[in-house]
Structure formats: C-alpha cells, structure tokens
PDB file of N, CA and C in Angstrom:
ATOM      1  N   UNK A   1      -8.406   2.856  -0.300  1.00  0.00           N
ATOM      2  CA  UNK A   1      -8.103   3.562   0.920  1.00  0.00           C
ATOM      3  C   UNK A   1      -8.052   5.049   0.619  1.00  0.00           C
ATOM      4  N   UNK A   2      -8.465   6.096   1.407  1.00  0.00           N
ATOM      5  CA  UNK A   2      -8.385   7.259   0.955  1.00  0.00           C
ATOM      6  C   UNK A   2      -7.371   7.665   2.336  1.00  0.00           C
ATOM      7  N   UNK A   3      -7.110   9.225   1.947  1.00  0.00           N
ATOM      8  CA  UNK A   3      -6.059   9.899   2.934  1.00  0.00           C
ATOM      9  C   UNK A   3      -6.146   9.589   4.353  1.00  0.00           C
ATOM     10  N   UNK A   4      -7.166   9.931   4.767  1.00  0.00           N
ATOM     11  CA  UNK A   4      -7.130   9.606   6.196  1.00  0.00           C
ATOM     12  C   UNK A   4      -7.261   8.021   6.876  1.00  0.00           C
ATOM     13  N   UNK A   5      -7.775   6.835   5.796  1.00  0.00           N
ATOM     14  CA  UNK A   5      -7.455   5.894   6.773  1.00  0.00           C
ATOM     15  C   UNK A   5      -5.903   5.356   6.251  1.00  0.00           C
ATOM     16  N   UNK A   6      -5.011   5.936   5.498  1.00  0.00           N
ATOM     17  CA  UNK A   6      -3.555   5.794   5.415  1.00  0.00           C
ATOM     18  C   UNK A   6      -2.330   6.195   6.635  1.00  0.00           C
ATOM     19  N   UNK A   7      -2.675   5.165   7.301  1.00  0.00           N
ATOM     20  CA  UNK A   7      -1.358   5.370   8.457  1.00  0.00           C
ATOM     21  C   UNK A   7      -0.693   4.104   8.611  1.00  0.00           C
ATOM     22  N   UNK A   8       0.306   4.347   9.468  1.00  0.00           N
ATOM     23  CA  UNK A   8       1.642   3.277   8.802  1.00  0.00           C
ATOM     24  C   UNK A   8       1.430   1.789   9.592  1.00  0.00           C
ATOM     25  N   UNK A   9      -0.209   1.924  10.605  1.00  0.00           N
ATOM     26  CA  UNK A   9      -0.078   0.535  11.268  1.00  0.00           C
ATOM     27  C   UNK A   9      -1.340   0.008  10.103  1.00  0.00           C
ATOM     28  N   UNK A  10      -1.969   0.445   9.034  1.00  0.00           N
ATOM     29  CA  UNK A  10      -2.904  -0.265   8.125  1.00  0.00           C
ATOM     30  C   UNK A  10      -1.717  -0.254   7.089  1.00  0.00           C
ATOM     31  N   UNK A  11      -0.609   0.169   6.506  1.00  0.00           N
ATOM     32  CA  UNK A  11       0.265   0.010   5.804  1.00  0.00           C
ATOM     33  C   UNK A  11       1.246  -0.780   6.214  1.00  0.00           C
ATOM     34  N   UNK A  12       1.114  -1.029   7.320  1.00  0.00           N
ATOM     35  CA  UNK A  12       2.169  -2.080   8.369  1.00  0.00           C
ATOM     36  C   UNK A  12       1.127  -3.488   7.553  1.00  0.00           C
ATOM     37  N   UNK A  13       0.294  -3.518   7.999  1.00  0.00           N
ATOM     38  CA  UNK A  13      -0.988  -4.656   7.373  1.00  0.00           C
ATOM     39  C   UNK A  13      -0.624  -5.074   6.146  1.00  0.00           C
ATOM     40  N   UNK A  14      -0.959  -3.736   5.853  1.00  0.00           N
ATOM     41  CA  UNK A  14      -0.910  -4.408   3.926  1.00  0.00           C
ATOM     42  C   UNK A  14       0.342  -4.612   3.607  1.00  0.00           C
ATOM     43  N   UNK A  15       1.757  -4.264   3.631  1.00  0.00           N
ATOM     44  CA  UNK A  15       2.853  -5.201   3.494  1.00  0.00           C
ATOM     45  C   UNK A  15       3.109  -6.481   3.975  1.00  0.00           C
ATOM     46  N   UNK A  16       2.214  -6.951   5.425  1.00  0.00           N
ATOM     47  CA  UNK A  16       2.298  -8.416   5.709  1.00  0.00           C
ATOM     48  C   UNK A  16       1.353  -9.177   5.257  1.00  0.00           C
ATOM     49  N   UNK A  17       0.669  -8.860   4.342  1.00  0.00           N
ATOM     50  CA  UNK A  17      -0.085  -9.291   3.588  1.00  0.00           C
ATOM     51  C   UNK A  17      -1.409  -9.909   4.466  1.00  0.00           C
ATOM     52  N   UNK A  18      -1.820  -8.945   5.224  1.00  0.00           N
ATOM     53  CA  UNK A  18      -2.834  -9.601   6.117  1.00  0.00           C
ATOM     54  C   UNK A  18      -4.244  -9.537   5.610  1.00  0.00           C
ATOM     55  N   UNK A  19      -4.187  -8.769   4.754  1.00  0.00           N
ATOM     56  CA  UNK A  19      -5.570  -8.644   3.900  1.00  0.00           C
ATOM     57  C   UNK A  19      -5.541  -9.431   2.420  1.00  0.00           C
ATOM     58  N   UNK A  20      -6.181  -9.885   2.325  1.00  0.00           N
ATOM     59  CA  UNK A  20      -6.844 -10.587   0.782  1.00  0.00           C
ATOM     60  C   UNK A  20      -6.630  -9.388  -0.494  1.00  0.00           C
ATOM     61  N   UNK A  21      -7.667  -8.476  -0.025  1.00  0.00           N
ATOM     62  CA  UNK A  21      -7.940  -7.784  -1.197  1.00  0.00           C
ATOM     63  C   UNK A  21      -8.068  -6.010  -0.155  1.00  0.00           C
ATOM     64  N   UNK A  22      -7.732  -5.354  -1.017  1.00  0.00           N
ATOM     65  CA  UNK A  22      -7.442  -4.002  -0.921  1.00  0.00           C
ATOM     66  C   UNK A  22      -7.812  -2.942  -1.658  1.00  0.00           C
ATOM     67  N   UNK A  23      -8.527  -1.792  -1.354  1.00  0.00           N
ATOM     68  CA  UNK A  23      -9.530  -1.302  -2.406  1.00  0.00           C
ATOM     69  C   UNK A  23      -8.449   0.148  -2.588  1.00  0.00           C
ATOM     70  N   UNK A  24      -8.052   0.103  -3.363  1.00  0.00           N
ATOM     71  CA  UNK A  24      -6.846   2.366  -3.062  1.00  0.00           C
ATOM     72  C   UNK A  24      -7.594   2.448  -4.156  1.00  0.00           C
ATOM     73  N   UNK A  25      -7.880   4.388  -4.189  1.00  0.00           N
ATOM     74  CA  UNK A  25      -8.258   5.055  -5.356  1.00  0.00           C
ATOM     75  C   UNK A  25      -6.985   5.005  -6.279  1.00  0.00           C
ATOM     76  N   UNK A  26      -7.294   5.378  -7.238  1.00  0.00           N
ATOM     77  CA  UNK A  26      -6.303   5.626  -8.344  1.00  0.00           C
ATOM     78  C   UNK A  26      -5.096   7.363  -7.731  1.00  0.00           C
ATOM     79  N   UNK A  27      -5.963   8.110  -7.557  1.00  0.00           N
ATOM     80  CA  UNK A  27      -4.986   9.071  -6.669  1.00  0.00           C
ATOM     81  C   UNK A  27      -4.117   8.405  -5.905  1.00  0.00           C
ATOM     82  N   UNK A  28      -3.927   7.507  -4.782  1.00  0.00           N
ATOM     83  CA  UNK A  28      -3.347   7.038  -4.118  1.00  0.00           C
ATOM     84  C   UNK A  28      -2.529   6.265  -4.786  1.00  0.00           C
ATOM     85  N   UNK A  29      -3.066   5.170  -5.531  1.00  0.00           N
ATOM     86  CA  UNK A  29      -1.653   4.848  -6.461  1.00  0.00           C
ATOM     87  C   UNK A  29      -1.001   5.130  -7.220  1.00  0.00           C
ATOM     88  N   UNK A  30      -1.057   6.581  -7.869  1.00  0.00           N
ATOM     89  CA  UNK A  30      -0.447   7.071  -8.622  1.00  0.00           C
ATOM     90  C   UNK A  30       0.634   8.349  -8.310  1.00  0.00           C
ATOM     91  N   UNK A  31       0.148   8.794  -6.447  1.00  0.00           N
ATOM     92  CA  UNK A  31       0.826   9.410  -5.916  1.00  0.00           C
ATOM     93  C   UNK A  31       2.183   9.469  -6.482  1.00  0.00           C
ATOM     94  N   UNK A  32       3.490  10.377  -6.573  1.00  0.00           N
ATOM     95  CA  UNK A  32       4.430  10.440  -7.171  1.00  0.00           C
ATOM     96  C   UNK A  32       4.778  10.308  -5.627  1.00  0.00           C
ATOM     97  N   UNK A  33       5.893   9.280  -5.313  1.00  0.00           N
ATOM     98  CA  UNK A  33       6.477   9.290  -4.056  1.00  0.00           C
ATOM     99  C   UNK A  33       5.737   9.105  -2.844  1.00  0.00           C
ATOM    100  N   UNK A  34       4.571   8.355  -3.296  1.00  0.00           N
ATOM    101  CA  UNK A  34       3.432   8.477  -2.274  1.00  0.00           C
ATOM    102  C   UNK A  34       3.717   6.768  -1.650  1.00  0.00           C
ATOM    103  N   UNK A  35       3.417   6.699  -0.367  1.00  0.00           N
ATOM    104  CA  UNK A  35       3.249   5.422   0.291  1.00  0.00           C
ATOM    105  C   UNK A  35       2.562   4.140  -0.348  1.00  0.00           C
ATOM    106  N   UNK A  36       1.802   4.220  -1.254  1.00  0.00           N
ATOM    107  CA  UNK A  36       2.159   2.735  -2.013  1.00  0.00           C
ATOM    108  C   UNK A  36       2.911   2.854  -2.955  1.00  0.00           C
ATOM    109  N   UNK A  37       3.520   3.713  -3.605  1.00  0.00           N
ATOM    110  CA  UNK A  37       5.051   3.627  -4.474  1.00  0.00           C
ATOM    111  C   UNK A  37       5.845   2.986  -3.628  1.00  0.00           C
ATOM    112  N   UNK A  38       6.189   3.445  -2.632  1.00  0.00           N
ATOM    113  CA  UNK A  38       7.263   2.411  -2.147  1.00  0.00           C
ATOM    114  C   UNK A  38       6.767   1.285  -1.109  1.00  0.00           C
ATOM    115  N   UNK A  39       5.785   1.114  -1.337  1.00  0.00           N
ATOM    116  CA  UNK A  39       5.610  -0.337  -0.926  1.00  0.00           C
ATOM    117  C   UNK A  39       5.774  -1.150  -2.278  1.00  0.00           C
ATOM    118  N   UNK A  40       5.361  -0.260  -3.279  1.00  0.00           N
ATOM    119  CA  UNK A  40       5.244  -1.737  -4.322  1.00  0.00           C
ATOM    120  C   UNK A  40       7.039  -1.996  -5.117  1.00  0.00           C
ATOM    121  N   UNK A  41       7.525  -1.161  -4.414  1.00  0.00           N
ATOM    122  CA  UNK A  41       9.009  -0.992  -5.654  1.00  0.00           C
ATOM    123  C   UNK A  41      10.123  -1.833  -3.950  1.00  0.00           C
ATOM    124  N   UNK A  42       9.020  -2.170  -2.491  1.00  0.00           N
ATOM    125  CA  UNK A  42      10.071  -3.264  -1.888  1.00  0.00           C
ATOM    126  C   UNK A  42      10.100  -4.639  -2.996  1.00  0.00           C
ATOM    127  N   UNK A  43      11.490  -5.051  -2.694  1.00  0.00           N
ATOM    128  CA  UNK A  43      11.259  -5.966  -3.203  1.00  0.00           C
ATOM    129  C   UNK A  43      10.127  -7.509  -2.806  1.00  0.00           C
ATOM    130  N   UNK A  44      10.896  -7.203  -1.301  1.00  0.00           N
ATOM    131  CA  UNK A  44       9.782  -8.619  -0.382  1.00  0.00           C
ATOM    132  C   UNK A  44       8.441  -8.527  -0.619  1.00  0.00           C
ATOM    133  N   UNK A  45       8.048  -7.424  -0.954  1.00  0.00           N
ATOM    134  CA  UNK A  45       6.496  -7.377  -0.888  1.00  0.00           C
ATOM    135  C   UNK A  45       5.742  -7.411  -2.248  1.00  0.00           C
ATOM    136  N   UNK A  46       6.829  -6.831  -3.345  1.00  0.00           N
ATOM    137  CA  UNK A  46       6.146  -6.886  -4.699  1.00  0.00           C
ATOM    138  C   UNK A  46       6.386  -8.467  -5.342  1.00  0.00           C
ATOM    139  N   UNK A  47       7.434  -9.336  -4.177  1.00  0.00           N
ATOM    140  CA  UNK A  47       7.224 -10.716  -4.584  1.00  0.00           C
ATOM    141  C   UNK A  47       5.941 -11.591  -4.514  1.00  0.00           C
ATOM    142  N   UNK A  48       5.407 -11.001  -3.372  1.00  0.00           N
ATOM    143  CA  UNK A  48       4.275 -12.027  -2.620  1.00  0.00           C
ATOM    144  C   UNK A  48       3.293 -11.489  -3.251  1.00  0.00           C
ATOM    145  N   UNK A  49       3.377 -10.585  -4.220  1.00  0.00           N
ATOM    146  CA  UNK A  49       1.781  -9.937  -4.827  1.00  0.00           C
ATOM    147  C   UNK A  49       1.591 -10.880  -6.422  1.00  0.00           C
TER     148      UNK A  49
END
C-alpha cells in the first residue's frame, strides 16, 4: 500500500482481516509510529495473523 491509498476505511479492512494477502512497501512498515505499527502491536489483530 503506498501513502495515498492508506485511509482508515482500507485499514478498517485490514484489521478485520478481510483481505487474504496485503502488499505495504517496506517504508510503510517501518514507519516509526506509523499506522501499521499500531495495528500490528493490537493485540486482537496480531493474534489472527
């Protein structure tokens, strides 16, 4: 996912696990404090992964 298709109803998605598979650059996951940091440090959601 790059910057602009990151908004909180495709991040709403990917915490309910509505997608299979999910493509983020490495920028995006490595963001310091960035929106998949704290998706992956919920707990509910880093269970189901």
């Amino acid at each position: 996912m790059s910057d602009s298709l990151i908004n909180p109803l495709s991040l709403q998605a990917i915490e309910e696990l509505k997608y299979h598979t999910i493509i983020v650059s490495p920028e995006q996951l490595m963001k310091p404090r960035g929106e998949f940091e704290k998706l992956l440090w919920k707990p509910e959601f880093a269970s189901r992964c």
